[in-house]
C-alpha atoms as a PDB file:
ATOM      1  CA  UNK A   1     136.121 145.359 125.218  1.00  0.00           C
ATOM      2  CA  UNK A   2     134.971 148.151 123.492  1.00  0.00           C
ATOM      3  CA  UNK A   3     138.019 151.240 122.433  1.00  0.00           C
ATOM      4  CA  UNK A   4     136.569 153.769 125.064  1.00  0.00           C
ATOM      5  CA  UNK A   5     136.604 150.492 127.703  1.00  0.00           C
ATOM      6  CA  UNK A   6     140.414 149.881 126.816  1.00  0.00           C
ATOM      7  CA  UNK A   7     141.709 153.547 127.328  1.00  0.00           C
ATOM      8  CA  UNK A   8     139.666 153.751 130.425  1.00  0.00           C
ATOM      9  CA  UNK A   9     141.661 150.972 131.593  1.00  0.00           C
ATOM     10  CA  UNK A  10     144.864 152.543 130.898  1.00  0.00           C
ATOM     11  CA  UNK A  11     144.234 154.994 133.201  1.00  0.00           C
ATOM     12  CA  UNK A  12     143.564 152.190 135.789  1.00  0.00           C
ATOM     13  CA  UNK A  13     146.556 151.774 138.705  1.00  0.00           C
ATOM     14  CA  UNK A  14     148.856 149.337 137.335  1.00  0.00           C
ATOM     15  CA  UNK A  15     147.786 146.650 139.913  1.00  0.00           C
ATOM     16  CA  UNK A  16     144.498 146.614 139.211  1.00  0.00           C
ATOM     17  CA  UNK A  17     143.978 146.966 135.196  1.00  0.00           C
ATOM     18  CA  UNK A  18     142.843 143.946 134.282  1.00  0.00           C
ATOM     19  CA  UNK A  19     144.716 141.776 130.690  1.00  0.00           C
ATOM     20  CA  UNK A  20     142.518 140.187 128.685  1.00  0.00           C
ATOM     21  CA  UNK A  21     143.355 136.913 125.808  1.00  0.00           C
ATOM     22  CA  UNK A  22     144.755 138.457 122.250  1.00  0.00           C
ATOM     23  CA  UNK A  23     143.050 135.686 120.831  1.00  0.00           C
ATOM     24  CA  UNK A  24     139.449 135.415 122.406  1.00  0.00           C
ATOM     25  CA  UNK A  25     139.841 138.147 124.313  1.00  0.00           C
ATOM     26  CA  UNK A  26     138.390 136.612 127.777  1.00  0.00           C
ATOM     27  CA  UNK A  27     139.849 137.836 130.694  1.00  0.00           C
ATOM     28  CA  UNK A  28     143.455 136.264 131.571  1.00  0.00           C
ATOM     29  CA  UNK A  29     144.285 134.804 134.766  1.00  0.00           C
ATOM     30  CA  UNK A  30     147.879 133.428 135.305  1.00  0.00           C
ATOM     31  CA  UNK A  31     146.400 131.109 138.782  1.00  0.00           C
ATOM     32  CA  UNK A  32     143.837 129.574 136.030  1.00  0.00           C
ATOM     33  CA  UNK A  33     146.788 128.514 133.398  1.00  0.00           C
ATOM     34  CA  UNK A  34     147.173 131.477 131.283  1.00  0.00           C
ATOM     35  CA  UNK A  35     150.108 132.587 130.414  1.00  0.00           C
ATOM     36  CA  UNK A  36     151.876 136.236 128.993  1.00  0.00           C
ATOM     37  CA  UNK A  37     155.222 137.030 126.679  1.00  0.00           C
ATOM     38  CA  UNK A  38     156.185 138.080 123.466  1.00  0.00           C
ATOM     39  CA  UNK A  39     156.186 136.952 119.974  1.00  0.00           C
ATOM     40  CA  UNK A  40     159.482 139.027 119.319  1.00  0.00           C
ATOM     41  CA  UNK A  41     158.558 142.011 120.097  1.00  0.00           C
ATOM     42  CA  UNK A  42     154.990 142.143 120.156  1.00  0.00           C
ATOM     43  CA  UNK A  43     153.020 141.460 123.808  1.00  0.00           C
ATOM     44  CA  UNK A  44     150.672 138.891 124.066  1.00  0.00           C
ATOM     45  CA  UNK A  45     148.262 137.144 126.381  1.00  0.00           C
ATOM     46  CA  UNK A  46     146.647 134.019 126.152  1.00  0.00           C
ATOM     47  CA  UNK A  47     143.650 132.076 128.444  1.00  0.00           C
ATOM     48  CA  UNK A  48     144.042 128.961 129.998  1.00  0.00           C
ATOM     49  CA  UNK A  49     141.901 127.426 126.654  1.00  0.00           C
ATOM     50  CA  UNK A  50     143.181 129.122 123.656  1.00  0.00           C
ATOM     51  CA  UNK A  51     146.837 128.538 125.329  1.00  0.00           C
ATOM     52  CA  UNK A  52     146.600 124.643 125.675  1.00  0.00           C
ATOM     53  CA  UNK A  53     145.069 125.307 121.697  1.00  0.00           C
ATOM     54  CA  UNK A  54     148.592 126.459 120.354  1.00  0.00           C
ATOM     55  CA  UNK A  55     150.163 123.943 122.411  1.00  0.00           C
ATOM     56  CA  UNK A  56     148.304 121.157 121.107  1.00  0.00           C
ATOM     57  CA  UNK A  57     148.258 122.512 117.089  1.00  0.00           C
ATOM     58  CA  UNK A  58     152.385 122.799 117.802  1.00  0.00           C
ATOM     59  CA  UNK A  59     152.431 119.067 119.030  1.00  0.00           C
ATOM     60  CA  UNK A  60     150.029 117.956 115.722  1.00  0.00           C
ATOM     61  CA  UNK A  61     152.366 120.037 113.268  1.00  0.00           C
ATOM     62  CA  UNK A  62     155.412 118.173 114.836  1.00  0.00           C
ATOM     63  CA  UNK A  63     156.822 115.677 112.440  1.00  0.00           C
ATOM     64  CA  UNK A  64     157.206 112.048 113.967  1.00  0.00           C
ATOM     65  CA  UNK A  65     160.406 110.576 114.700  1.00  0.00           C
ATOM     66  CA  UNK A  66     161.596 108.188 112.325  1.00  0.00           C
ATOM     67  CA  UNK A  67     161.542 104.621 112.617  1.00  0.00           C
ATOM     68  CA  UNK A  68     158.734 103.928 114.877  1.00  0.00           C
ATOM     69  CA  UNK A  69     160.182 106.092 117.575  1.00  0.00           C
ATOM     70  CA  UNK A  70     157.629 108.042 118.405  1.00  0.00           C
ATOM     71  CA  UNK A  71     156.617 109.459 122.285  1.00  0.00           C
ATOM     72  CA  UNK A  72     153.009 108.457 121.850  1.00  0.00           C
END
């Protein structure tokens, strides 16, 4: 999305601007997996793909239980 693009879609009605990924920047649909928040206080949005990304880099940086106990 191009700068001119973006502020044209500021002007859109609320219900129809469209949110695109902060990552890859595809467009974001919540009814395909995607999901919107904060990190503190900055918004972001993320597609159904780069979403289930973070999720599975946060499992892989998880330390394993000790002893064996793992959930895998």
């Amino acid at each position: 999305m191009t700068a001119n693009e973006y502020i044209k879609s500021l002007d859109e009605e609320p219900h129809k601007k469209k949110e695109f990924c902060s990552i890859c920047n595809s467009e974001y649909s919540e009814d395909a997996g995607g999901i919107k928040g904060e990190f503190g206080i900055m918004p972001v949005v993320f597609c159904e793909w780069c979403f289930s990304s973070i999720m599975d880099m946060a499992e892989q940086m998880r330390e394993p239980e000790p002893c064996g106990m793992s959930h895998k």
